[in-house]
N, C-alpha and C. Protein backbone atom coordinates (compact mmCIF):
# COMPACT_ATOMS: atom_id res chain seq x y z
N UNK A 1 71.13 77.92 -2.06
CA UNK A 1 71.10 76.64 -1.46
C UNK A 1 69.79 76.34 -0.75
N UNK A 2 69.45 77.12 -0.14
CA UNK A 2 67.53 76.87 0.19
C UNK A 2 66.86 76.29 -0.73
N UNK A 3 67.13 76.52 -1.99
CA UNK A 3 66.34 76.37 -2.98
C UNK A 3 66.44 74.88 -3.10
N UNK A 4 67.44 74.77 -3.04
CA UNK A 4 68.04 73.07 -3.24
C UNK A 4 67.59 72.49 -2.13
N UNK A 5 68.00 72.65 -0.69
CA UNK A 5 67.32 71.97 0.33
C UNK A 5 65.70 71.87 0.46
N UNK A 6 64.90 72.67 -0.39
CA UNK A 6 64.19 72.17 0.10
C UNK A 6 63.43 71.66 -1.58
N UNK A 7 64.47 71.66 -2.68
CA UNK A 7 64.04 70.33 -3.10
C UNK A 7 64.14 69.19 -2.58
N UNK A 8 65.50 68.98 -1.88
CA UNK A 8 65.84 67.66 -1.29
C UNK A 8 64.66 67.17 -0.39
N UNK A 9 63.90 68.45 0.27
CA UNK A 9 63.13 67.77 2.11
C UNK A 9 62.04 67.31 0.87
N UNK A 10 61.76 68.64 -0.21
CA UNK A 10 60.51 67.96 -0.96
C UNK A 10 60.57 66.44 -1.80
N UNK A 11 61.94 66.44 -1.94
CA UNK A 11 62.04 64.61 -2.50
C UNK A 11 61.95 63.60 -1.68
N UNK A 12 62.48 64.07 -0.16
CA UNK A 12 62.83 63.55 0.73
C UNK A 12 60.78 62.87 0.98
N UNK A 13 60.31 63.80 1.29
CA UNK A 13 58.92 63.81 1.58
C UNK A 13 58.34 62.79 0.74
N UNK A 14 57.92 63.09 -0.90
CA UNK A 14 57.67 62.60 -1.93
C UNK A 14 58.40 61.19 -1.85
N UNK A 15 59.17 60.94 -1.88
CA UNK A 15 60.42 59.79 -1.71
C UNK A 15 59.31 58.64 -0.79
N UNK A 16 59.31 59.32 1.02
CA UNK A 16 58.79 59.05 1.77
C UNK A 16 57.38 58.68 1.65
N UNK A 17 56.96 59.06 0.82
CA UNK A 17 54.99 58.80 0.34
C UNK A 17 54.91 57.84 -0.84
N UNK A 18 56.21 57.61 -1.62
CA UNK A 18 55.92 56.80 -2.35
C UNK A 18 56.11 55.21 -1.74
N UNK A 19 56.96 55.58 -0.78
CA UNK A 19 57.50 54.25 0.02
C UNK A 19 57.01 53.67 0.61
N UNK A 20 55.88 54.69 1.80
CA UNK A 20 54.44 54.48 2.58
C UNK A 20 53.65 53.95 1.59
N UNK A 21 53.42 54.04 0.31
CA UNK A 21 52.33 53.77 -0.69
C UNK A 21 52.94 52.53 -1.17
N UNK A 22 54.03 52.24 -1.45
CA UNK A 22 53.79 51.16 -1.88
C UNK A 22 53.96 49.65 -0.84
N UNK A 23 54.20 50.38 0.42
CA UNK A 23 54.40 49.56 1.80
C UNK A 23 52.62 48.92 1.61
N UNK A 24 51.77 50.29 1.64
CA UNK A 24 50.37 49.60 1.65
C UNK A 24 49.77 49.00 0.44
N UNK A 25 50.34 49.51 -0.57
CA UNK A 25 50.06 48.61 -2.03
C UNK A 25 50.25 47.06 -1.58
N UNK A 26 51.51 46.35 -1.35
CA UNK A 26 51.88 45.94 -0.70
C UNK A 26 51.43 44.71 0.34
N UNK A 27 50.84 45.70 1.36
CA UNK A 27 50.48 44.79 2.37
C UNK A 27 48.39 44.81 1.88
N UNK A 28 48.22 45.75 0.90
CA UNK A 28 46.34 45.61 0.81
C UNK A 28 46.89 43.88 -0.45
N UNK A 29 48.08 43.62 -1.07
CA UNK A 29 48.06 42.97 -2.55
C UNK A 29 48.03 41.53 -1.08
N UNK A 30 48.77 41.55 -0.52
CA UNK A 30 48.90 40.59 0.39
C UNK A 30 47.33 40.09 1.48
N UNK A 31 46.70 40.68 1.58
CA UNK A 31 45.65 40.73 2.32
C UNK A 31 44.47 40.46 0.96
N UNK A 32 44.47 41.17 0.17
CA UNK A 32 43.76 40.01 -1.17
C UNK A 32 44.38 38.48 -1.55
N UNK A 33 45.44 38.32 -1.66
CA UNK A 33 46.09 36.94 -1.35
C UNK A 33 44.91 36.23 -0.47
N UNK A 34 45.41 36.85 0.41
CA UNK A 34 44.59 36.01 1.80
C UNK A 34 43.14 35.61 1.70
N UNK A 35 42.75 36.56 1.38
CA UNK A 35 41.56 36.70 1.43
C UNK A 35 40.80 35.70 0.17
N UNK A 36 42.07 35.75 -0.87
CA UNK A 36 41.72 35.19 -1.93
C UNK A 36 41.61 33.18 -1.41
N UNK A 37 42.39 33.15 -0.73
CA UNK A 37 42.91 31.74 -0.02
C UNK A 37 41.67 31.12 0.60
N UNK A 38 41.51 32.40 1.86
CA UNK A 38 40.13 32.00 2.50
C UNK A 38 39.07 31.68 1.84
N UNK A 39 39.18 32.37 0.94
CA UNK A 39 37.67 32.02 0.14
C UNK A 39 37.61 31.46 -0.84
N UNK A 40 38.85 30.77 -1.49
CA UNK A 40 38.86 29.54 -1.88
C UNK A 40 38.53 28.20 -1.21
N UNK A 41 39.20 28.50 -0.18
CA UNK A 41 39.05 27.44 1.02
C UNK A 41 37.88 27.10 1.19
N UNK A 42 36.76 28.10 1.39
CA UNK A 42 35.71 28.57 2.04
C UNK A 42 35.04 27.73 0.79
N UNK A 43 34.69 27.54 -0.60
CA UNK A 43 33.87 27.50 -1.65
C UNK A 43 34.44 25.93 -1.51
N UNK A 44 35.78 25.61 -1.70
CA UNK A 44 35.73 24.03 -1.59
C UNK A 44 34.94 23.50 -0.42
N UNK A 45 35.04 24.09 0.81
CA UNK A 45 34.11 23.15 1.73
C UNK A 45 32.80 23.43 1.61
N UNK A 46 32.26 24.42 0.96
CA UNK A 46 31.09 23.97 0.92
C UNK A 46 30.79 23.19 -0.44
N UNK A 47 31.08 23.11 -1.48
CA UNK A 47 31.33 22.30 -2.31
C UNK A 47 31.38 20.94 -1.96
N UNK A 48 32.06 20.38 -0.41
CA UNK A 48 32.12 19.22 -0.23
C UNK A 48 30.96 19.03 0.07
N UNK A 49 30.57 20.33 1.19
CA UNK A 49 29.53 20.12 2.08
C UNK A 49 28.33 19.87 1.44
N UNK A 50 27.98 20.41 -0.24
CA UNK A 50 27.03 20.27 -1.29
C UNK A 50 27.16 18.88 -1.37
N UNK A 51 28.21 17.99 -2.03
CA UNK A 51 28.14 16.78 -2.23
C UNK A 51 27.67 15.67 -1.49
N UNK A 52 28.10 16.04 0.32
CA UNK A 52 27.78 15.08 0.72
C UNK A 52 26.29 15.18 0.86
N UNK A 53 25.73 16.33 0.83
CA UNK A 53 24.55 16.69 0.99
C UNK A 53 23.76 15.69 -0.02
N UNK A 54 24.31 16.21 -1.50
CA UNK A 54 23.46 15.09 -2.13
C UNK A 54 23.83 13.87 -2.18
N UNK A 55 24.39 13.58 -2.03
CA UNK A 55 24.92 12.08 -1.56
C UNK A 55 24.02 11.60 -0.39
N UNK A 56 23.79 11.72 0.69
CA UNK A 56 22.62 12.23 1.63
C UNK A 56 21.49 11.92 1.37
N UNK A 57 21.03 12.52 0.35
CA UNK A 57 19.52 12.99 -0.33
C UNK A 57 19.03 12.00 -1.08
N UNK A 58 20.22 11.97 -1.97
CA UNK A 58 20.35 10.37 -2.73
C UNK A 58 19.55 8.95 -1.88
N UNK A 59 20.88 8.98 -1.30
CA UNK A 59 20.36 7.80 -0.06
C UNK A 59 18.83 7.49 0.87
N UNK A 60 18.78 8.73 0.92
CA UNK A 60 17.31 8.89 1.72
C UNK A 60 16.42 8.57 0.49
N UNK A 61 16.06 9.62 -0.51
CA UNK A 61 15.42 9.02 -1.78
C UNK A 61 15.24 7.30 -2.11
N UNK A 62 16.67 6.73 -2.25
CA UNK A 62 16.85 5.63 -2.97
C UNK A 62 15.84 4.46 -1.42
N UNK A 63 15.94 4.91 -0.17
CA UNK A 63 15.26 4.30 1.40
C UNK A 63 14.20 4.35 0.77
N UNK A 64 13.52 5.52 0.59
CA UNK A 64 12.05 5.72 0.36
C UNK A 64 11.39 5.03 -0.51
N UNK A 65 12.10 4.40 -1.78
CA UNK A 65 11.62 4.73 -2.80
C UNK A 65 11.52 2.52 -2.18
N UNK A 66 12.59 1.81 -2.21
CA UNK A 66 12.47 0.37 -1.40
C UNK A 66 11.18 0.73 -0.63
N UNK A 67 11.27 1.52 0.36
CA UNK A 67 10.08 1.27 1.53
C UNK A 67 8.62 1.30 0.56
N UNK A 68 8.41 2.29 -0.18
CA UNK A 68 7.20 2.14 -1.22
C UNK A 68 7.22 0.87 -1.62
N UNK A 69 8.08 0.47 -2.07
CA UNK A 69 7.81 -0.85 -3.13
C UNK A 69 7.59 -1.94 -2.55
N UNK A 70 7.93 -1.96 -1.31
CA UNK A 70 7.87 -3.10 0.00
C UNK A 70 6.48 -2.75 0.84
N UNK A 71 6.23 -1.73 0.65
CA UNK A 71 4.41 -1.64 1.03
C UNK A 71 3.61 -2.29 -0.18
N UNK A 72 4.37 -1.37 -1.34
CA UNK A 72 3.36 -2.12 -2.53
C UNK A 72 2.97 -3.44 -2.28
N UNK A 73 3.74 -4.35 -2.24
CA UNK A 73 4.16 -5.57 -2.80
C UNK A 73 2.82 -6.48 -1.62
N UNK A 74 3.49 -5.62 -0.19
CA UNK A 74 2.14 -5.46 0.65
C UNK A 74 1.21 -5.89 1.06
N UNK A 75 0.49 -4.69 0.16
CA UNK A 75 -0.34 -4.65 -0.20
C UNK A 75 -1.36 -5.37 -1.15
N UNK A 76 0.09 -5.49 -2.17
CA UNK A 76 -0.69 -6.56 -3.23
C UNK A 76 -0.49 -8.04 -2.46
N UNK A 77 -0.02 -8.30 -2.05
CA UNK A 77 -0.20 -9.53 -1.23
C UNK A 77 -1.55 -10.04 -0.34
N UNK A 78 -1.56 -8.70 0.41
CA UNK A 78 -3.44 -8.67 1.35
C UNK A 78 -4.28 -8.95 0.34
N UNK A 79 -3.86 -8.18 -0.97
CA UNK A 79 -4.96 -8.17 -2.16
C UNK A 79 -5.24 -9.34 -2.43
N UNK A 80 -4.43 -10.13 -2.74
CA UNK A 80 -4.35 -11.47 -3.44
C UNK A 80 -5.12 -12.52 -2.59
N UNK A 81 -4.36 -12.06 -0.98
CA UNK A 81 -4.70 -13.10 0.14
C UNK A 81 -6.12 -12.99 -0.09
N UNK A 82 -6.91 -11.79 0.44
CA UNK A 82 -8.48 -11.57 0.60
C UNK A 82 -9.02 -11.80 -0.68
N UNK A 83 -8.74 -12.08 -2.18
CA UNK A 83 -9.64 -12.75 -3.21
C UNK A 83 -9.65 -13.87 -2.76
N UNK A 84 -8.16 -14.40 -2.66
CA UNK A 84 -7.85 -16.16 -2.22
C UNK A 84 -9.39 -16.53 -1.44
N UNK A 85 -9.25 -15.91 -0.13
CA UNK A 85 -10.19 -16.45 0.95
C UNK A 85 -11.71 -15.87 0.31
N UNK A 86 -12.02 -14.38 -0.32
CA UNK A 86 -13.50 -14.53 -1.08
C UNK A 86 -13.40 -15.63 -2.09
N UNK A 87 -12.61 -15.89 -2.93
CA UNK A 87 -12.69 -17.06 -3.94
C UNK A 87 -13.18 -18.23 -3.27
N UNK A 88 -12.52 -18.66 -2.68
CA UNK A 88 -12.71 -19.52 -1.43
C UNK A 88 -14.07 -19.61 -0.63
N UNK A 89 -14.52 -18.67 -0.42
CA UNK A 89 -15.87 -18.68 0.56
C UNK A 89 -16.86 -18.67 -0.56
N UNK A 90 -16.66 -18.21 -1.97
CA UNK A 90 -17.84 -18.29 -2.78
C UNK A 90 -17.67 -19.89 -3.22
N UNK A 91 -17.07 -20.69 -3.29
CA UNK A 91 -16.65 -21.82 -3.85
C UNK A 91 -17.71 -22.71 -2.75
N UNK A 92 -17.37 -22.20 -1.38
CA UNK A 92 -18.36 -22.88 -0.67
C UNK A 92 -19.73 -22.55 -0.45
N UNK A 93 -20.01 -21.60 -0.89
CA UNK A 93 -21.32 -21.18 -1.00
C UNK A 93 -22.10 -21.83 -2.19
N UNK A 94 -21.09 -21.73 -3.27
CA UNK A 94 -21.89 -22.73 -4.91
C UNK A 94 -21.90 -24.13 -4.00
N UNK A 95 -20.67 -24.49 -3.23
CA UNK A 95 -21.10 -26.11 -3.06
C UNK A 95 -22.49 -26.22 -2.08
N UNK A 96 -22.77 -25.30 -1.24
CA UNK A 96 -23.72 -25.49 -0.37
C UNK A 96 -24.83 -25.06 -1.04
N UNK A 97 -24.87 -24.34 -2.28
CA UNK A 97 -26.12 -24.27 -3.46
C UNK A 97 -26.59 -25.38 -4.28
N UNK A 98 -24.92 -25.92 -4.32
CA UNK A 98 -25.90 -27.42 -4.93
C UNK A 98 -26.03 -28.39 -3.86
N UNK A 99 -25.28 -28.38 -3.10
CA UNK A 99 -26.14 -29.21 -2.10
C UNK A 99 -27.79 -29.07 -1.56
N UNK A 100 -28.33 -27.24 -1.74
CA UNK A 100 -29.37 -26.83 -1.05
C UNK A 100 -30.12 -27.73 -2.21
N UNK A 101 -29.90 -27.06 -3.57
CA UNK A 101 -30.79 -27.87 -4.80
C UNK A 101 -30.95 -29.38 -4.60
N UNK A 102 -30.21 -29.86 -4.34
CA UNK A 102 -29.64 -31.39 -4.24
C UNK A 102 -31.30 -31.67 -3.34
N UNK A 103 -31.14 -30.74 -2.27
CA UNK A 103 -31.99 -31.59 -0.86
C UNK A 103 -33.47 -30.99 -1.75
N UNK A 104 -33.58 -29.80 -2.41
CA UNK A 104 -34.94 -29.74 -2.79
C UNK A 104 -35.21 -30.84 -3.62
N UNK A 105 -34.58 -31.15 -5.02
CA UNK A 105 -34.50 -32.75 -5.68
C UNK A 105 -34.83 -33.37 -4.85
N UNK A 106 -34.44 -33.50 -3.88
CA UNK A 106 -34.73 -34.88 -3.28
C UNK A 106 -36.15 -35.04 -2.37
N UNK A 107 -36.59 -33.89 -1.82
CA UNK A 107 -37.87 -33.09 -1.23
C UNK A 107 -38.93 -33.83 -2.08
N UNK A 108 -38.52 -32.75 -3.38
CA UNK A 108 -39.64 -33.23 -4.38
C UNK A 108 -39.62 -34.56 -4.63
N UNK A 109 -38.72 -35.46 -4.50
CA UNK A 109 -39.43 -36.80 -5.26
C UNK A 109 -39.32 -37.25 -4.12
N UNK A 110 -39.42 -36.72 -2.61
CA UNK A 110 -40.06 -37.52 -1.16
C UNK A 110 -41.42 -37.14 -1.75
N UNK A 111 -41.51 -36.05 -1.92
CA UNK A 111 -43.07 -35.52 -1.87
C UNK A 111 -44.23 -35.90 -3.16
N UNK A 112 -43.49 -36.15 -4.31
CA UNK A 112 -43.64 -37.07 -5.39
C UNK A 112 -43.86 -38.47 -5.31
N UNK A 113 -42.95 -39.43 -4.07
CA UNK A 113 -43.50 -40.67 -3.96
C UNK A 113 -44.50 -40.10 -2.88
N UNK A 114 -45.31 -39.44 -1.88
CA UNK A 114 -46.33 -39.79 -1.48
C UNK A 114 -47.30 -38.99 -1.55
N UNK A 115 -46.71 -38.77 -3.07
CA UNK A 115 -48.48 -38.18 -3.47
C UNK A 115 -48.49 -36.44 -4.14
N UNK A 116 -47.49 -35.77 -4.09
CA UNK A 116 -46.95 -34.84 -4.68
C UNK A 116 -47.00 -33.74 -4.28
N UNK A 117 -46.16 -32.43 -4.18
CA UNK A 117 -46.10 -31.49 -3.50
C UNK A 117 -46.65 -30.44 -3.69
N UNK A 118 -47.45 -29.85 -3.11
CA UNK A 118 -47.94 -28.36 -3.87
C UNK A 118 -47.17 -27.41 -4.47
N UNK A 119 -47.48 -26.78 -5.49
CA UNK A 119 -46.63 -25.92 -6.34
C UNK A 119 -45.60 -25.07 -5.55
N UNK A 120 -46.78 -24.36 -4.64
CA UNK A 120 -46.32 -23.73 -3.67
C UNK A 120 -44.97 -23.45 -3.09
N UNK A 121 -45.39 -24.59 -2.46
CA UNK A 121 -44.59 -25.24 -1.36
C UNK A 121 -42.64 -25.27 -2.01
N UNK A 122 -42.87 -25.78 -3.51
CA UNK A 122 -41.88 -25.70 -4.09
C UNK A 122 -41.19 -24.34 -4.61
N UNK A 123 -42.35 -23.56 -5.16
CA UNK A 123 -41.77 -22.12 -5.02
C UNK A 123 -41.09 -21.44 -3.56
N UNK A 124 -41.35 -21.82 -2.74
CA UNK A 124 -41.36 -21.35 -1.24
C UNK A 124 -40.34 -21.78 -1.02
N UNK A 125 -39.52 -22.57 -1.39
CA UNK A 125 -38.41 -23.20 -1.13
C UNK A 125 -37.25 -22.96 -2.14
N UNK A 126 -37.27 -22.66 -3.61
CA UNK A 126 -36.42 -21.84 -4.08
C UNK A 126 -36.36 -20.77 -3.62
N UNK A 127 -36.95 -20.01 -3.62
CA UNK A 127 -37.20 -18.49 -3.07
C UNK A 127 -36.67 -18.51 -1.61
N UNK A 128 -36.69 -19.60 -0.89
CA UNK A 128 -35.83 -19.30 0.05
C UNK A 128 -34.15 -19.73 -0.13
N UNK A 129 -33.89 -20.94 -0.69
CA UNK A 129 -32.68 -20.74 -1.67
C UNK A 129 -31.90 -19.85 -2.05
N UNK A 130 -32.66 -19.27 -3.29
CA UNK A 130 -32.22 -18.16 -3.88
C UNK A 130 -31.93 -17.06 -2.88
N UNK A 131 -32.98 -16.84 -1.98
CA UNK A 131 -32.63 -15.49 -0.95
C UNK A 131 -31.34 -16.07 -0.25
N UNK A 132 -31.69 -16.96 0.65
CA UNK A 132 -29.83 -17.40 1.30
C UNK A 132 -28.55 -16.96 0.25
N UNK A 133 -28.90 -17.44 -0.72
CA UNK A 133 -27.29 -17.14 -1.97
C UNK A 133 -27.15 -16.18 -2.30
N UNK A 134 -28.38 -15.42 -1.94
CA UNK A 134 -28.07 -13.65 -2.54
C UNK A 134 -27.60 -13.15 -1.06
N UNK A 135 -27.79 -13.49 0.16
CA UNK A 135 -27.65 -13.02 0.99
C UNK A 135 -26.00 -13.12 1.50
N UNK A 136 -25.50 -14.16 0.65
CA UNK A 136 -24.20 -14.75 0.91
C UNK A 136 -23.55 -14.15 -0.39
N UNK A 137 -23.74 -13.89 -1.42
CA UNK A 137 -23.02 -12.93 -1.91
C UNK A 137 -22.58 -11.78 -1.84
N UNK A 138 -23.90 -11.48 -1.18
CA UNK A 138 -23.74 -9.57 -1.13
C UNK A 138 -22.58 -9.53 0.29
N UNK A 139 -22.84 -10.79 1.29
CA UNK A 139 -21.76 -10.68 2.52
C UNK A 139 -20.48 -10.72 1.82
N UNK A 140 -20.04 -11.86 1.18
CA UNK A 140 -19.06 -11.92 0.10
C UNK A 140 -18.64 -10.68 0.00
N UNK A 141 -19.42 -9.66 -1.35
CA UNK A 141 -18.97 -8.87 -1.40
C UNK A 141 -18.58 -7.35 -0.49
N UNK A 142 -19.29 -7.56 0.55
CA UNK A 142 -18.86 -6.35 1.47
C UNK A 142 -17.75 -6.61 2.30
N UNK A 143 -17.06 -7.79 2.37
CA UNK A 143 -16.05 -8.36 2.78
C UNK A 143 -14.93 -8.44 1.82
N UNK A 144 -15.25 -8.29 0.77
CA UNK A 144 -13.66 -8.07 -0.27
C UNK A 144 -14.07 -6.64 -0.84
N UNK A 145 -14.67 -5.76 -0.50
CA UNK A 145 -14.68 -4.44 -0.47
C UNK A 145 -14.18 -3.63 0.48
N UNK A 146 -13.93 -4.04 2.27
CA UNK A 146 -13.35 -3.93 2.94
C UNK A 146 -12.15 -4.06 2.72
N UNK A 147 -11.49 -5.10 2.46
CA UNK A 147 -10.33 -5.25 2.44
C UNK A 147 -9.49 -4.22 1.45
């Protein structure tokens, strides 16, 4: 009968270790559950947290991209304005060229009815002409080069 009892304590034991083992089988299958949960949980919010992100990014992009085009536009506007006003200032410069010509015409045939003008005198006076209109262009142009 020893022999038998202590099959029994040894089943008893064995019995007892399989029961402990599958208590923790068990409670580790349950704690992967969990764990499995959490970190499902865990991947959807950042998943949201990705979306709104680009959603976000989007928005800021799509700001930026208006604010460029609203400088452009701007810009091309100053552009347009400052030819407007050089167009404009050269327009008055041709009229005050033919007016300058106008008054030499008219010089010469003062100086023609009393008796006629030296060559000179007439070169001396385009040449100052001409220098004023070059002098008013080149302003012209350093003024729509600025801009």
């Amino acid at each position: 009968m020893t022999e038998e009892k202590e099959r029994d304590s040894g089943s008893e034991d064995l019995g007892g270790q399989v029961d402990a083992a599958e208590r923790r089988l068990s409670e580790a299958a349950d704690a992967a559950n969990a764990a499995e949960k959490r970190a499902t949980a865990e991947i959807r919010a950042l998943e949201a947290n990705l979306e709104k992100e680009r959603q976000r990014a989007a928005e800021e992009l799509e700001g930026m991209r208006r604010e460029h085009a609203d400088e452009l536009q701007r810009e091309r506007s100053a552009k347009e304005q400052a030819i407007a006003a050089a167009e404009a200032r050269l327009a008055e410069i041709e009229a005050q060229a033919v007016a300058a010509e106008k008054r030499i015409e008219a010089a010469q045939q003062r100086g023609g009815a009393t008796g006629g003008t030296s060559a000179d005198a007439e070169a001396r006076a385009r040449e100052a002409a001409a220098a004023w209109l070059r002098t008013q262009v080149e302003a012209i142009r350093r003024e729509a080069g600025q801009r």
